[in-house]
Structures are given as structure tokens and as C-alpha cells.
C-alpha atoms as a PDB file:
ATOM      1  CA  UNK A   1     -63.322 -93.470 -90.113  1.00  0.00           C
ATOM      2  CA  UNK A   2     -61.257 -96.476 -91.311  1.00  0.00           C
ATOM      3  CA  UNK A   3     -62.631 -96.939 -94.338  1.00  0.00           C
ATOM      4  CA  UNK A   4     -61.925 -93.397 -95.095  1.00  0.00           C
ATOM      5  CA  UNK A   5     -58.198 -93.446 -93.986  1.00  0.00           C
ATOM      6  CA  UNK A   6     -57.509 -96.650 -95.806  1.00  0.00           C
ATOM      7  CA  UNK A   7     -59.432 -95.121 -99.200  1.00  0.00           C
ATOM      8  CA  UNK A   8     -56.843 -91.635 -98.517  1.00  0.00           C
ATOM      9  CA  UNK A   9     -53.842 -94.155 -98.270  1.00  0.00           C
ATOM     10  CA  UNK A  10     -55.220 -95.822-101.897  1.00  0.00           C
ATOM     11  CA  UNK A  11     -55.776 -93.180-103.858  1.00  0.00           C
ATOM     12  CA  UNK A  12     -53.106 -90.683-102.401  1.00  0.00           C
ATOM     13  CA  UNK A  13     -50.739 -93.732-103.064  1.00  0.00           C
ATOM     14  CA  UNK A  14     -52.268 -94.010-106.441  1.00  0.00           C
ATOM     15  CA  UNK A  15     -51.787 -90.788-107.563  1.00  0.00           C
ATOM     16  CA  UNK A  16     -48.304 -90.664-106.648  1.00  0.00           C
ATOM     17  CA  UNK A  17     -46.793 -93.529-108.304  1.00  0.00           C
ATOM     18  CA  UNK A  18     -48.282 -91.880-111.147  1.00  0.00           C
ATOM     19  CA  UNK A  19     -46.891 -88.728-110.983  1.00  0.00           C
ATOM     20  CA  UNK A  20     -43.430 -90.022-110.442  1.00  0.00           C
ATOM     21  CA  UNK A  21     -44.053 -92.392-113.352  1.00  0.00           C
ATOM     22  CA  UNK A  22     -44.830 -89.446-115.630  1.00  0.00           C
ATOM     23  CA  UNK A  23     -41.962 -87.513-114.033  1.00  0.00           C
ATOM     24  CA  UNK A  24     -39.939 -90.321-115.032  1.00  0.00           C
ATOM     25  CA  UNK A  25     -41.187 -90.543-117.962  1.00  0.00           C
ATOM     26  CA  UNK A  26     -40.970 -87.036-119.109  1.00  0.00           C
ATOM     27  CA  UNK A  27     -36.974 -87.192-117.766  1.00  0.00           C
ATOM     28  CA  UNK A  28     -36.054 -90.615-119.866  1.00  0.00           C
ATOM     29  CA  UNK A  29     -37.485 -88.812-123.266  1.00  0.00           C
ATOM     30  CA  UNK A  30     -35.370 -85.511-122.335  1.00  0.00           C
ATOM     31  CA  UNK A  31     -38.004 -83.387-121.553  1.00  0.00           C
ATOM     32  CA  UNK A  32     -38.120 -80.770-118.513  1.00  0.00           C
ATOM     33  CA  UNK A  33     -41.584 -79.596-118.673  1.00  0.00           C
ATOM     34  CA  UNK A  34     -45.132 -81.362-118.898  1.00  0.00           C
ATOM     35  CA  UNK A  35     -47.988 -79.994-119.010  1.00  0.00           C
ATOM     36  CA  UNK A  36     -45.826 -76.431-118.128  1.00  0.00           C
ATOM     37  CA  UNK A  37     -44.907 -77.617-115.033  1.00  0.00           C
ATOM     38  CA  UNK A  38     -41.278 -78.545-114.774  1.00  0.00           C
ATOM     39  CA  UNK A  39     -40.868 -82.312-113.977  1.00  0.00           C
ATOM     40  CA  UNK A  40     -39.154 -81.531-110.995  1.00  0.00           C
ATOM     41  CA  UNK A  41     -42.401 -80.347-109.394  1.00  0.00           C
ATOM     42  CA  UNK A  42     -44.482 -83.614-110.687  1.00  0.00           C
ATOM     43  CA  UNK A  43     -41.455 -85.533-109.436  1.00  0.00           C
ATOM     44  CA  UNK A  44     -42.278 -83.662-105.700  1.00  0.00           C
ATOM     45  CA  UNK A  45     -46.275 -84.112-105.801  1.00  0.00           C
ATOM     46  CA  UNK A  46     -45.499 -87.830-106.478  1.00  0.00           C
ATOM     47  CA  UNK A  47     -43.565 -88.385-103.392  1.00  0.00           C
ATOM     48  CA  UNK A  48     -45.682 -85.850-101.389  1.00  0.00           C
ATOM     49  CA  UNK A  49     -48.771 -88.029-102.179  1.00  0.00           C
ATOM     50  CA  UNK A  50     -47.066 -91.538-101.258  1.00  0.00           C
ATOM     51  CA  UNK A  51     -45.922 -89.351 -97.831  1.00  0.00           C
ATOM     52  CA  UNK A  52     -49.781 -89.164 -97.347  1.00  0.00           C
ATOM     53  CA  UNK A  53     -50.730 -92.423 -98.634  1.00  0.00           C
ATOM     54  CA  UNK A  54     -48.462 -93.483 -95.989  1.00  0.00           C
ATOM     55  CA  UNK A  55     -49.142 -91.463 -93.264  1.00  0.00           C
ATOM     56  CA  UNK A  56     -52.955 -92.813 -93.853  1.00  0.00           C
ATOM     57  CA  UNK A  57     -52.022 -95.813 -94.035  1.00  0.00           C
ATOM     58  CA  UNK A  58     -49.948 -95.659 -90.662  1.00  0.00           C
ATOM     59  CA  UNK A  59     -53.459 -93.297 -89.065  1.00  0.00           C
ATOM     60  CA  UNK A  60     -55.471 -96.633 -89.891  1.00  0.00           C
ATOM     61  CA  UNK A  61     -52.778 -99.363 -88.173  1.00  0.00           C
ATOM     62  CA  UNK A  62     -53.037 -96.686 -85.131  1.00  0.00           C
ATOM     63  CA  UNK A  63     -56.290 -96.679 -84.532  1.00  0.00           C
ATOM     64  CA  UNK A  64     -57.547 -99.777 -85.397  1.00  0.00           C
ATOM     65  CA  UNK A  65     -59.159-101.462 -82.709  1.00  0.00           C
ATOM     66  CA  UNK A  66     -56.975-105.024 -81.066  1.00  0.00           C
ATOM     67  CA  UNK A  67     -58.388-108.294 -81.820  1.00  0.00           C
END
């Protein structure tokens, strides 16, 4: 189960920097859409998906066991 929730944190975390990269992107060379989808909405999967990476991320720290 840890392994899992720490794999969710790295690829949900992953995948949102990139999304907000691209929405960034897309913004500094004046363009609203990519992809048809206005960057607005890649700019809200991006932080949804580093929400999740870090609400893994804080599951794993939870339930870890103490040393």
C-alpha cells in the first residue's frame, strides 16, 4: 500500500507540473486554447493533480509505520 501511494504522489505530481507548464506555455505565446481545450482548464488539471500528488503524499507520511 505504500509503494502505491508514494507512486500516485509521483506521477499525479508529474503530470501536473506538466500541465501547468504547458498552460503556461500556451499563455506566454498568446494562445487560449491547446489541444481545444482552453488553457484555463489545463491550468486547473495541473493544480488538481499536484492536490493529489499531495494528498498521496500526505496518505503515505500517515500511515507509515514509527521507527
Amino acid at each position: 500500500m505504500h509503494g502505491l501511494l508514494i507512486w500516485i504522489a509521483r506521477i499525479a505530481g508529474i503530470a501536473g507540473v506538466l500541465l501547468c507548464a504547458v498552460a503556461f506555455g500556451a499563455r506566454a505565446a498568446n494562445t487560449w486554447q491547446v489541444g481545444g481545450y482552453p488553457i484555463g482548464a489545463l491550468l486547473q488539471a495541473g493544480v488538481a493533480g499536484m492536490l493529489l500528488a499531495c494528498l498521496a503524499y500526505l496518505a503515505y507520511l500517515a500511515e507509515r509505520p514509527r521507527a
